[in-house]
PDB file of N, CA and C in Angstrom:
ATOM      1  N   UNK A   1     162.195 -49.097 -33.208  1.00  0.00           N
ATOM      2  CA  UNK A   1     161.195 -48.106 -33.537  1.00  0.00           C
ATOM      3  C   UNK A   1     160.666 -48.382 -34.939  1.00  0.00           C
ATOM      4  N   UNK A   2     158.948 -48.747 -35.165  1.00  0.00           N
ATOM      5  CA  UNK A   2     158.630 -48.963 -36.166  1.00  0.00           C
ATOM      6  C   UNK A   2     158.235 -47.253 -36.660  1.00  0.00           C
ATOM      7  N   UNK A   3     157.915 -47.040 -37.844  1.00  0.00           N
ATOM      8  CA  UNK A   3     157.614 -45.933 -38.507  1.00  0.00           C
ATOM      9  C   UNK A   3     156.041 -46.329 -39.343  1.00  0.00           C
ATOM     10  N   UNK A   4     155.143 -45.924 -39.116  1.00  0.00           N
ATOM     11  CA  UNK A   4     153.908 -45.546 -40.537  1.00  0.00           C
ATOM     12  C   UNK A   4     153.709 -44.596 -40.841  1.00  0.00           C
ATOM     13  N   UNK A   5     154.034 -44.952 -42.220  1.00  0.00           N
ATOM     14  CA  UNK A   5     153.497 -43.819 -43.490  1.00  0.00           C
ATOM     15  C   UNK A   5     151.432 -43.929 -43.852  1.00  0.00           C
ATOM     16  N   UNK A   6     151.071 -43.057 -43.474  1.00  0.00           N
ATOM     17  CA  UNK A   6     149.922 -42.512 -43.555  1.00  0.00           C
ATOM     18  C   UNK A   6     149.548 -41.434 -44.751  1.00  0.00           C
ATOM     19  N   UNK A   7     149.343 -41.842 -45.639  1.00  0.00           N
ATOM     20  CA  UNK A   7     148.845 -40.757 -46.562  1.00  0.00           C
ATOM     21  C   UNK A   7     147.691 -40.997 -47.114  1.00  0.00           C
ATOM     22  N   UNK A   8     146.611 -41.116 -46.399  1.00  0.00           N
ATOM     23  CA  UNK A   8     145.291 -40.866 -46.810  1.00  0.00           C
ATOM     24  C   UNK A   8     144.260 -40.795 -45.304  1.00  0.00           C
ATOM     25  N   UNK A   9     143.300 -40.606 -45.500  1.00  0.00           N
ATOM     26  CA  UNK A   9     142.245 -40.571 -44.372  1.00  0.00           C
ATOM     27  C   UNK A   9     141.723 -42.235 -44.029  1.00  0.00           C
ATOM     28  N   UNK A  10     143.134 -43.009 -43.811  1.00  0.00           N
ATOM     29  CA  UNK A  10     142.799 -44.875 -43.606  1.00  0.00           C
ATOM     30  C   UNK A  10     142.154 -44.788 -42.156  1.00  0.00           C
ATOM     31  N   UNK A  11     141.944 -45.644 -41.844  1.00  0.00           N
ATOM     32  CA  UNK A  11     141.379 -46.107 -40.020  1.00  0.00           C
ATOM     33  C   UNK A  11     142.180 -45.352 -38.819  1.00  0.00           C
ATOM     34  N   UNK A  12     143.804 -45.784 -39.578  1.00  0.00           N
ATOM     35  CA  UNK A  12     144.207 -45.062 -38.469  1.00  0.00           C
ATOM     36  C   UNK A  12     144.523 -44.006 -38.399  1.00  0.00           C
ATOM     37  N   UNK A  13     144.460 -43.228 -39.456  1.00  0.00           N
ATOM     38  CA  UNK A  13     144.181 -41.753 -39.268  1.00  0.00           C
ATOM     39  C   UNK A  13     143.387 -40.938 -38.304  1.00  0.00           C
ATOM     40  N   UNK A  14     142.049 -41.770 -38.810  1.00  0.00           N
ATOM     41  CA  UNK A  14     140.628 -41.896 -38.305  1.00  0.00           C
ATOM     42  C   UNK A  14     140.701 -41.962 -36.918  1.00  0.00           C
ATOM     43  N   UNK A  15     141.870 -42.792 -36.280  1.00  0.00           N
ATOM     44  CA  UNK A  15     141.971 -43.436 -34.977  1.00  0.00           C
ATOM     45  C   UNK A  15     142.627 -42.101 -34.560  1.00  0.00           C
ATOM     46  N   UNK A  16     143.360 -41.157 -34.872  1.00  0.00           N
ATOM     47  CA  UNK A  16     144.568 -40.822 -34.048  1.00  0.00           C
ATOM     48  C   UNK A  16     143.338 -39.453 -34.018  1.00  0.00           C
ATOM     49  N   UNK A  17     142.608 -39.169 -35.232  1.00  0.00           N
ATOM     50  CA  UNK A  17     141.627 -37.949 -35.377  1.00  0.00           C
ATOM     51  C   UNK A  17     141.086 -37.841 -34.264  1.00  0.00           C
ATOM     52  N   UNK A  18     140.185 -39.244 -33.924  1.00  0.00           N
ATOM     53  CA  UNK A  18     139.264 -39.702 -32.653  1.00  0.00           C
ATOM     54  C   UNK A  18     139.751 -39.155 -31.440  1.00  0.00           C
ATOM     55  N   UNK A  19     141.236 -39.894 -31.191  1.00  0.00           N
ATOM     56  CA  UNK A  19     142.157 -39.763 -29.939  1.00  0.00           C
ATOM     57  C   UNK A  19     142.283 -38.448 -29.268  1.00  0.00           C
ATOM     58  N   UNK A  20     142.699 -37.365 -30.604  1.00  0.00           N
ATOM     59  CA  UNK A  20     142.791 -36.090 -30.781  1.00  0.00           C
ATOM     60  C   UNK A  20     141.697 -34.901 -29.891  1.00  0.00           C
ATOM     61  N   UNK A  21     139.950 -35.381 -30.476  1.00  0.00           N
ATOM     62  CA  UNK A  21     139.120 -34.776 -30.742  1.00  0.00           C
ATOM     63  C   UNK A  21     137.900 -34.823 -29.753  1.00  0.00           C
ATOM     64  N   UNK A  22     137.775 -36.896 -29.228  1.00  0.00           N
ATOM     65  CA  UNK A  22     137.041 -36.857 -28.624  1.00  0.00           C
ATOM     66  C   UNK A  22     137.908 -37.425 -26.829  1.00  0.00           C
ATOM     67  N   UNK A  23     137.228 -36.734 -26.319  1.00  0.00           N
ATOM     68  CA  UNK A  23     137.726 -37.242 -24.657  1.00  0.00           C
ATOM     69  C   UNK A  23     137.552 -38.265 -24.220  1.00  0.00           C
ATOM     70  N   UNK A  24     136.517 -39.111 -24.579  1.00  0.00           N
ATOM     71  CA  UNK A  24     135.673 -40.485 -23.987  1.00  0.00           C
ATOM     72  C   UNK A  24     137.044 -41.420 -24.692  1.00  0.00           C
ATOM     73  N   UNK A  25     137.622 -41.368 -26.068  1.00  0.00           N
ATOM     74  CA  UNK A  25     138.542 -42.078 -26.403  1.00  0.00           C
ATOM     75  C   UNK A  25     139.991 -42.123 -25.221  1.00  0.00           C
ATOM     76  N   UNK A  26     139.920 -40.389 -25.356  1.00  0.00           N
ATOM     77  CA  UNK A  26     141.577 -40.365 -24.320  1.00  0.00           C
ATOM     78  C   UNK A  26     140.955 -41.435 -23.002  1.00  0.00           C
ATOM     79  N   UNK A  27     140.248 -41.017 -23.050  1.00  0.00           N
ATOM     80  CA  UNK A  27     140.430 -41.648 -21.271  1.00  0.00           C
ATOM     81  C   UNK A  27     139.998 -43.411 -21.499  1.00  0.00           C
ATOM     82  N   UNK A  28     139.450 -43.915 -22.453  1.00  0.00           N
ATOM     83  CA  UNK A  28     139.346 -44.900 -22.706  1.00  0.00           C
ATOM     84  C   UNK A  28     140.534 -45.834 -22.970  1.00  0.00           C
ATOM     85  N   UNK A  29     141.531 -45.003 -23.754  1.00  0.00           N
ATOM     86  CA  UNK A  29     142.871 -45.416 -24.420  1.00  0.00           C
ATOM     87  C   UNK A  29     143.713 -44.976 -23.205  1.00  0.00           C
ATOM     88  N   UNK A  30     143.778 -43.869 -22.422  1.00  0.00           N
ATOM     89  CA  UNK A  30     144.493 -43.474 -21.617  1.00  0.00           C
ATOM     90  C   UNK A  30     145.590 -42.909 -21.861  1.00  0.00           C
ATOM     91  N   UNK A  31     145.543 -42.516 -23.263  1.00  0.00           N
ATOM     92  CA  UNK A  31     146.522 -41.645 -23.572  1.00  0.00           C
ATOM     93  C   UNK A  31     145.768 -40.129 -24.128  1.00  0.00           C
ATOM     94  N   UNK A  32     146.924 -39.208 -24.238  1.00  0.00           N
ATOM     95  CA  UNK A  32     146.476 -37.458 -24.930  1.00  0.00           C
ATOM     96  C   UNK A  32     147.480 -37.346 -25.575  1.00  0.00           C
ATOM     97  N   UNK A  33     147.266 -36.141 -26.622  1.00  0.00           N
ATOM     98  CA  UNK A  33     147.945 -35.573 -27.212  1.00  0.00           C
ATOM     99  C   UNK A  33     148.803 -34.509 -26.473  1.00  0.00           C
ATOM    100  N   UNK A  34     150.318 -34.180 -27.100  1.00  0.00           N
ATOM    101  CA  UNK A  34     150.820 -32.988 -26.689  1.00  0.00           C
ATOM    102  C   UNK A  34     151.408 -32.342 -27.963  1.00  0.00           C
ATOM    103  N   UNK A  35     151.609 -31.260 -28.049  1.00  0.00           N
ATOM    104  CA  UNK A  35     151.978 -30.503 -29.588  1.00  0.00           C
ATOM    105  C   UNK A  35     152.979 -29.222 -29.152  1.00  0.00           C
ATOM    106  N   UNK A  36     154.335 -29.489 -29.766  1.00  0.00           N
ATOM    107  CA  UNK A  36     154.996 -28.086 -29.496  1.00  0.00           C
ATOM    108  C   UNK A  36     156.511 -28.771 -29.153  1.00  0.00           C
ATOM    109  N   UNK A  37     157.335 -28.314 -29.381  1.00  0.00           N
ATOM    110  CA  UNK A  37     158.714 -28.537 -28.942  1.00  0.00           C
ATOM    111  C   UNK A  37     158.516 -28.557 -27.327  1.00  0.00           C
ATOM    112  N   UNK A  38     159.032 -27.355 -27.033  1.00  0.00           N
ATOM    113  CA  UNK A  38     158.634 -27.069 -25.677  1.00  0.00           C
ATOM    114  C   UNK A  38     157.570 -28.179 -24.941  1.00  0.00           C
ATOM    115  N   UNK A  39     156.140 -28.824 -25.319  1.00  0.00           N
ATOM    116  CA  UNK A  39     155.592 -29.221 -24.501  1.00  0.00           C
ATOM    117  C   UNK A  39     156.092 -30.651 -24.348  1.00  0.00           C
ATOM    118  N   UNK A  40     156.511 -31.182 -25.436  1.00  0.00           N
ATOM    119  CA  UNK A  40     157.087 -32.317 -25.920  1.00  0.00           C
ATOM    120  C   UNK A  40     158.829 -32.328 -25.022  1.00  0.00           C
ATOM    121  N   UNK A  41     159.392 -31.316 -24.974  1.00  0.00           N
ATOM    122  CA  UNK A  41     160.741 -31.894 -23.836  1.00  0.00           C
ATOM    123  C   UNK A  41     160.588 -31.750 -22.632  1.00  0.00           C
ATOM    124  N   UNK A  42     159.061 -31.048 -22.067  1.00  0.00           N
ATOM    125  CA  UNK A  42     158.853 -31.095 -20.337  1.00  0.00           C
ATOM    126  C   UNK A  42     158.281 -32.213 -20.342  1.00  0.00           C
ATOM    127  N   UNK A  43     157.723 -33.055 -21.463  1.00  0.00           N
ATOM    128  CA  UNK A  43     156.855 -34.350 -21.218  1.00  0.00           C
ATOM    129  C   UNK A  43     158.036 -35.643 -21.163  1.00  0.00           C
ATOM    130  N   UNK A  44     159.591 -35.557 -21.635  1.00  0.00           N
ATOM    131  CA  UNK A  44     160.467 -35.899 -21.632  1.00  0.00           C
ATOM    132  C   UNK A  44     161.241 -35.740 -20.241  1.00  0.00           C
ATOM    133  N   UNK A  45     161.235 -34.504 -20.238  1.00  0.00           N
ATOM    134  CA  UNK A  45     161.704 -34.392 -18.927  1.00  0.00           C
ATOM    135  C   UNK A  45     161.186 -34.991 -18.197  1.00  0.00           C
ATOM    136  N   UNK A  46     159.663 -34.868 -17.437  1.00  0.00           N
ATOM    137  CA  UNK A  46     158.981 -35.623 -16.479  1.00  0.00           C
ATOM    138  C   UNK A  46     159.114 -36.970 -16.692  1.00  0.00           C
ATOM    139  N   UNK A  47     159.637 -37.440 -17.876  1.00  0.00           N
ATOM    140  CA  UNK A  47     159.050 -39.249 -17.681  1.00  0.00           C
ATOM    141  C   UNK A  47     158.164 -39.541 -17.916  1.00  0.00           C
ATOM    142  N   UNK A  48     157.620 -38.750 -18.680  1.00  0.00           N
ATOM    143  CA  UNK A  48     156.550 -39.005 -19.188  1.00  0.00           C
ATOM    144  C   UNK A  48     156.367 -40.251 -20.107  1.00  0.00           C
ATOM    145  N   UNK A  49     155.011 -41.087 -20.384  1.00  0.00           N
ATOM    146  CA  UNK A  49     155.539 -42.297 -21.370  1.00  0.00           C
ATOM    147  C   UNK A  49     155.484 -41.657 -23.196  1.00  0.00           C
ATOM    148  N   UNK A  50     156.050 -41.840 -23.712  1.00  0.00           N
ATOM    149  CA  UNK A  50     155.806 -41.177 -25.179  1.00  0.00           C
ATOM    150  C   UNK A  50     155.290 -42.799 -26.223  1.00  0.00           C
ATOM    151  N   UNK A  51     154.069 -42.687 -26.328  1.00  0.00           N
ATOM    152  CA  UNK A  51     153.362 -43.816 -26.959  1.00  0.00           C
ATOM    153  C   UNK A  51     154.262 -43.744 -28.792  1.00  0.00           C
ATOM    154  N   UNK A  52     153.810 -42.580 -28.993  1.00  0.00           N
ATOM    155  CA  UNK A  52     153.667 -42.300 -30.742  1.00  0.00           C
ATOM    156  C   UNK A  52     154.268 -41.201 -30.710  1.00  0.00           C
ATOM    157  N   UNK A  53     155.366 -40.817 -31.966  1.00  0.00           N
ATOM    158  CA  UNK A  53     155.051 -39.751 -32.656  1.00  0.00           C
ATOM    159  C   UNK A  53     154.447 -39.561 -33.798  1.00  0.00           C
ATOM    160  N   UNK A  54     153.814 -38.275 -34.160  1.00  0.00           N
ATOM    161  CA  UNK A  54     153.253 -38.030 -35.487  1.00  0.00           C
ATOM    162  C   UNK A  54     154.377 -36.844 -36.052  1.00  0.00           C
ATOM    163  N   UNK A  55     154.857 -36.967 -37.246  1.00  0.00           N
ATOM    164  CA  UNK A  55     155.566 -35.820 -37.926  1.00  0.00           C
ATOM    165  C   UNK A  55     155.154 -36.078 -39.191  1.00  0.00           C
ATOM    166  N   UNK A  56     155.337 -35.239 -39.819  1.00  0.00           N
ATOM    167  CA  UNK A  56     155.172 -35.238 -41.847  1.00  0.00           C
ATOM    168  C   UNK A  56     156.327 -35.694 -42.442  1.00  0.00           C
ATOM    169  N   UNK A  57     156.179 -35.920 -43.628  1.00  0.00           N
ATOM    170  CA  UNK A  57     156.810 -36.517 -44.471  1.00  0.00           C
ATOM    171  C   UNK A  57     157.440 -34.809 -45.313  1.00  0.00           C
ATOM    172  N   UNK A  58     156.851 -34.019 -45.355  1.00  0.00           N
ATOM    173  CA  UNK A  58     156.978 -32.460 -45.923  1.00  0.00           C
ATOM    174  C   UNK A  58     158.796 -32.165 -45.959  1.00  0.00           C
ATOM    175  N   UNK A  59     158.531 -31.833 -44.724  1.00  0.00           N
ATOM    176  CA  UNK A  59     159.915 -31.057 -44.082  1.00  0.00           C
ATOM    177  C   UNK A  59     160.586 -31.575 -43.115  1.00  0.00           C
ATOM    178  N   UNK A  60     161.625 -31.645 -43.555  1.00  0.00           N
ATOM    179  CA  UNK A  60     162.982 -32.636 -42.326  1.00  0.00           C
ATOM    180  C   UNK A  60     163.040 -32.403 -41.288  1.00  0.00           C
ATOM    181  N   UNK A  61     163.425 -33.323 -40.410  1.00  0.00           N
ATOM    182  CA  UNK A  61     162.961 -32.822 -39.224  1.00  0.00           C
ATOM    183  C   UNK A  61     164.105 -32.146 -38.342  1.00  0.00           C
ATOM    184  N   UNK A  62     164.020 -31.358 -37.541  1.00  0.00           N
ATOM    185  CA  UNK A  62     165.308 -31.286 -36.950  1.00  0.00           C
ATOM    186  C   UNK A  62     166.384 -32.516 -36.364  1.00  0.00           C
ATOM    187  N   UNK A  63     167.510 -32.015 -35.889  1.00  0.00           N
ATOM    188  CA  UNK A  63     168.316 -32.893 -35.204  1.00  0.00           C
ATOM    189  C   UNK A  63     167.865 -33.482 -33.925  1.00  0.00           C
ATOM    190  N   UNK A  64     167.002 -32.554 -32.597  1.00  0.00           N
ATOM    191  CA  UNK A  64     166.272 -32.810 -32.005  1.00  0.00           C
ATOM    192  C   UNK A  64     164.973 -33.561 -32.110  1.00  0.00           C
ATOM    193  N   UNK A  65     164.191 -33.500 -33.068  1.00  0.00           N
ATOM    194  CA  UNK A  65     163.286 -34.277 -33.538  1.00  0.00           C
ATOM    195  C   UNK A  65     163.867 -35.354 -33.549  1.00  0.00           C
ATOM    196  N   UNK A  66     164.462 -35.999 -34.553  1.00  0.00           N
ATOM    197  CA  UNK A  66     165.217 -37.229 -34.819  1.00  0.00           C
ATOM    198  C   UNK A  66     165.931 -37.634 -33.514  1.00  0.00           C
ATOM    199  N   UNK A  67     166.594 -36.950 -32.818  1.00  0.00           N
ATOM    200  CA  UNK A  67     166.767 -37.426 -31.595  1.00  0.00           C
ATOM    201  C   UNK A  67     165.535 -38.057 -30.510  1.00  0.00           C
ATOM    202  N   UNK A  68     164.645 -37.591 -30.535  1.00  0.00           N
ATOM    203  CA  UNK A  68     163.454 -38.039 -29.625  1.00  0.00           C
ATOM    204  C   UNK A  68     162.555 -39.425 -30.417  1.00  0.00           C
ATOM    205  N   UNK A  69     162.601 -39.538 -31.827  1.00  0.00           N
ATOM    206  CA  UNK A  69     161.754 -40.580 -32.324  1.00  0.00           C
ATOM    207  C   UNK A  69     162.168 -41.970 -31.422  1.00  0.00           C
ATOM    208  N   UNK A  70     163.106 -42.168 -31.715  1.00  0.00           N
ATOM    209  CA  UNK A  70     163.357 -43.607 -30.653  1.00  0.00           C
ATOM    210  C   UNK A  70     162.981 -43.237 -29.591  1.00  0.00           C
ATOM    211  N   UNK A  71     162.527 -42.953 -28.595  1.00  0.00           N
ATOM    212  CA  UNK A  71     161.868 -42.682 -27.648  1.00  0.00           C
ATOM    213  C   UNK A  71     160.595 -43.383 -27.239  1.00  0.00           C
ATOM    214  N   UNK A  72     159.861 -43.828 -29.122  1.00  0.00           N
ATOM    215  CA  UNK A  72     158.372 -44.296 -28.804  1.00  0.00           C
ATOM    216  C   UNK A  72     158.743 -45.694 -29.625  1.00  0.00           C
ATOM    217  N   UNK A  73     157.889 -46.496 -29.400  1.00  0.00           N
ATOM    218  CA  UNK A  73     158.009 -48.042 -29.926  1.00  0.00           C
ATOM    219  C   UNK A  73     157.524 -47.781 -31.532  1.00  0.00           C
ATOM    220  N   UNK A  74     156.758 -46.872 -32.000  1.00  0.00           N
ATOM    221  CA  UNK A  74     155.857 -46.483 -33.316  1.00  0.00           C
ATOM    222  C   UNK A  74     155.532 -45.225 -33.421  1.00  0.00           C
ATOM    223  N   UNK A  75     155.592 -44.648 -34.697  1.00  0.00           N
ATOM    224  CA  UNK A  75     156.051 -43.390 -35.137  1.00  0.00           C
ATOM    225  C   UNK A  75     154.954 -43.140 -36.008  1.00  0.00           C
ATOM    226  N   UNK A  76     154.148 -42.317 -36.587  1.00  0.00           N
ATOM    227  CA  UNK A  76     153.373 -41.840 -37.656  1.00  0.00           C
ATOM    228  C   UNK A  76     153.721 -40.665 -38.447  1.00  0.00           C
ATOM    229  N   UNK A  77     154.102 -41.348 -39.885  1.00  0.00           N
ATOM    230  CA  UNK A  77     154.217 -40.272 -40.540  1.00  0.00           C
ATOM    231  C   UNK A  77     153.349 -40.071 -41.656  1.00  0.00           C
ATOM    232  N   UNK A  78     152.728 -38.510 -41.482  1.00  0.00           N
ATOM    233  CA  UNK A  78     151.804 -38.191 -42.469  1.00  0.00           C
ATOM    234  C   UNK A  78     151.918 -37.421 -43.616  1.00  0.00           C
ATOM    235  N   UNK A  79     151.164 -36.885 -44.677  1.00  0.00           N
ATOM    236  CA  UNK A  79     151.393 -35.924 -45.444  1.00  0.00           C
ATOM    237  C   UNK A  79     151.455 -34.847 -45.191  1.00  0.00           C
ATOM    238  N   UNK A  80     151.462 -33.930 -45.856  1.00  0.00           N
ATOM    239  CA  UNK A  80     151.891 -32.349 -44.919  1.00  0.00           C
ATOM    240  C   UNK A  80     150.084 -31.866 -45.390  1.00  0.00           C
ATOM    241  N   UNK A  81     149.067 -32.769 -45.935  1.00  0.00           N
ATOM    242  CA  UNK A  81     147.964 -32.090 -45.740  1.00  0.00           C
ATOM    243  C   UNK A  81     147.101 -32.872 -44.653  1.00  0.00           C
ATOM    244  N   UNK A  82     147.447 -34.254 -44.022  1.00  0.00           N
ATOM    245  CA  UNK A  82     147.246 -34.753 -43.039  1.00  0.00           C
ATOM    246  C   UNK A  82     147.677 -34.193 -41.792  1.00  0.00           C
ATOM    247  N   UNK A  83     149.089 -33.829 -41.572  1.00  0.00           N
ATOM    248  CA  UNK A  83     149.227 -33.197 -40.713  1.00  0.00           C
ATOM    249  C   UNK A  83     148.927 -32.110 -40.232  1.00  0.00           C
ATOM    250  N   UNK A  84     148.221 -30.680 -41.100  1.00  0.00           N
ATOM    251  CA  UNK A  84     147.539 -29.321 -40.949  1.00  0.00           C
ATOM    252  C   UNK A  84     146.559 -30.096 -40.488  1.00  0.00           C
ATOM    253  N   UNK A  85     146.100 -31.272 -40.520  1.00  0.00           N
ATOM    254  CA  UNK A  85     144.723 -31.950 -39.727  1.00  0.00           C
ATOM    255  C   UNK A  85     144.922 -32.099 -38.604  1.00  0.00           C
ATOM    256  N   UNK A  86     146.389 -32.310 -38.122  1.00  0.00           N
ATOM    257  CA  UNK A  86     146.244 -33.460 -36.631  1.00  0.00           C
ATOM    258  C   UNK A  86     146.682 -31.851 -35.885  1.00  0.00           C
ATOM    259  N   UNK A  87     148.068 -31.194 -36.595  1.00  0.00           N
ATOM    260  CA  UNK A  87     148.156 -30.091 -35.410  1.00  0.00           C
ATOM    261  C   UNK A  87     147.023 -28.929 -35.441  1.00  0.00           C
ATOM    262  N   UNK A  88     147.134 -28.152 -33.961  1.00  0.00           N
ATOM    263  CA  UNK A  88     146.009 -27.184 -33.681  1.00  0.00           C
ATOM    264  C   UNK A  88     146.853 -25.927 -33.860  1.00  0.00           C
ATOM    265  N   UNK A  89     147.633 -26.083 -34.402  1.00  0.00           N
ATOM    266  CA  UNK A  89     148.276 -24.483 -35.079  1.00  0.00           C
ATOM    267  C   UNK A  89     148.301 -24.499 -35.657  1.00  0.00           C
ATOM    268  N   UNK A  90     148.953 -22.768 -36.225  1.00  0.00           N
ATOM    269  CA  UNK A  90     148.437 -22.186 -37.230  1.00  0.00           C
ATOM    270  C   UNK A  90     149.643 -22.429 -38.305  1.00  0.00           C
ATOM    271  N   UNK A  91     150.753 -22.551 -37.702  1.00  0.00           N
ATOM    272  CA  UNK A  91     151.816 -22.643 -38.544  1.00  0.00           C
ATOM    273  C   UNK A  91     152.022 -24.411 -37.876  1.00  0.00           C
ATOM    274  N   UNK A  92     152.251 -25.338 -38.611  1.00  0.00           N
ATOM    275  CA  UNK A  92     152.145 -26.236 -38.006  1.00  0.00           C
ATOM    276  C   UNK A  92     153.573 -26.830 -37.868  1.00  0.00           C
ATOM    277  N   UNK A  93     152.336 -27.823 -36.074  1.00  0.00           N
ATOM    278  CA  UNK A  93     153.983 -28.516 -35.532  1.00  0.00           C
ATOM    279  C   UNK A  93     154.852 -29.524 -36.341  1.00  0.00           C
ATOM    280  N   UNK A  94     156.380 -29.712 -35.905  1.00  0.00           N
ATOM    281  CA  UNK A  94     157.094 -30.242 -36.265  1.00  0.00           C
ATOM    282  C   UNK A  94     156.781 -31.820 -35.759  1.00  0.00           C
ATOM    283  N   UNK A  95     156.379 -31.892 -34.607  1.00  0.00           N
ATOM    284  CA  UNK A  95     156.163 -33.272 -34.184  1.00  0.00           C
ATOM    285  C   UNK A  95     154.963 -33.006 -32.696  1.00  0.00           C
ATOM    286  N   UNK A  96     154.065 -34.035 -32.860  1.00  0.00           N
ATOM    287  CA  UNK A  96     152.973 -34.043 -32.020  1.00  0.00           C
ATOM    288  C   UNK A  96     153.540 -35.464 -31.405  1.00  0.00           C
ATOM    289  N   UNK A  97     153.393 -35.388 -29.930  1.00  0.00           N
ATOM    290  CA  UNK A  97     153.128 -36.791 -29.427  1.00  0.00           C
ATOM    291  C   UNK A  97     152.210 -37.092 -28.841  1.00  0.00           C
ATOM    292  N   UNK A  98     152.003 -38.616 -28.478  1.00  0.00           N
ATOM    293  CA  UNK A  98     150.448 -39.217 -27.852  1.00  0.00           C
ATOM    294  C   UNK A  98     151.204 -39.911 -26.881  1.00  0.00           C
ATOM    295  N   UNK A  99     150.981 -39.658 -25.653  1.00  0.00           N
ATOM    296  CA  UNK A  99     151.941 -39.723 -24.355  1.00  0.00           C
ATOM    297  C   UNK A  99     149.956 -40.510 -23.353  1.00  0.00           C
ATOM    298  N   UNK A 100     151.013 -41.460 -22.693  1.00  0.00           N
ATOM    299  CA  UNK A 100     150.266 -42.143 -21.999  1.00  0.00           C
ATOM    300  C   UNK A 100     150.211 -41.278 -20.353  1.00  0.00           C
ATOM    301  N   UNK A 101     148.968 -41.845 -20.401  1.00  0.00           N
ATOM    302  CA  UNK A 101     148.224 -41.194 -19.077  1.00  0.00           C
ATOM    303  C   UNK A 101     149.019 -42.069 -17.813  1.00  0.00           C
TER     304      UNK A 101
END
């Protein structure tokens, strides 16, 4: 499991923003986003493929978190003002994944 540190608005920020935001990308790339504990261990459960995670660099992650990172071949980690970017809550997630279609 590789890890990137992301702390600025680089390409691939840009890239994961895109992935995020516009649909023509998901379905182009063939992957989506999922956000939430909960949505993230039924996407585990199913077998789902887990491409990426995104988590911050902010706040540690749980034991569960850290348990699921090996899971994806590459990991993104952002700043904690990058990440109020990528999650769609209000209190933001602990870990977002980009799970293949």
């Amino acid at each position: 499991m590789k890890t990137l540190n992301i702390g600025k608005e680089n390409a691939t920020f840009q890239d994961l923003i895109a992935l995020k935001e516009n649909r023509t990308k998901r379905i182009q790339q063939k992957k989506f986003f999922v956000e939430g504990v909960q949505n993230i261990k039924d996407a585990i459960s199913n077998n789902w493929k887990i491409v990426n995670y995104i988590y911050s660099d902010y706040n540690s992650l749980s034991d569960w978190a850290k348990s699921v990172l090996p899971l994806s071949k590459q990991n993104f980690c952002l700043t904690k003002n990058l990440m109020s970017k990528i999650s769609d809550k209000e209190d933001v997630s602990e870990l977002v994944a980009i799970i293949e279609m």
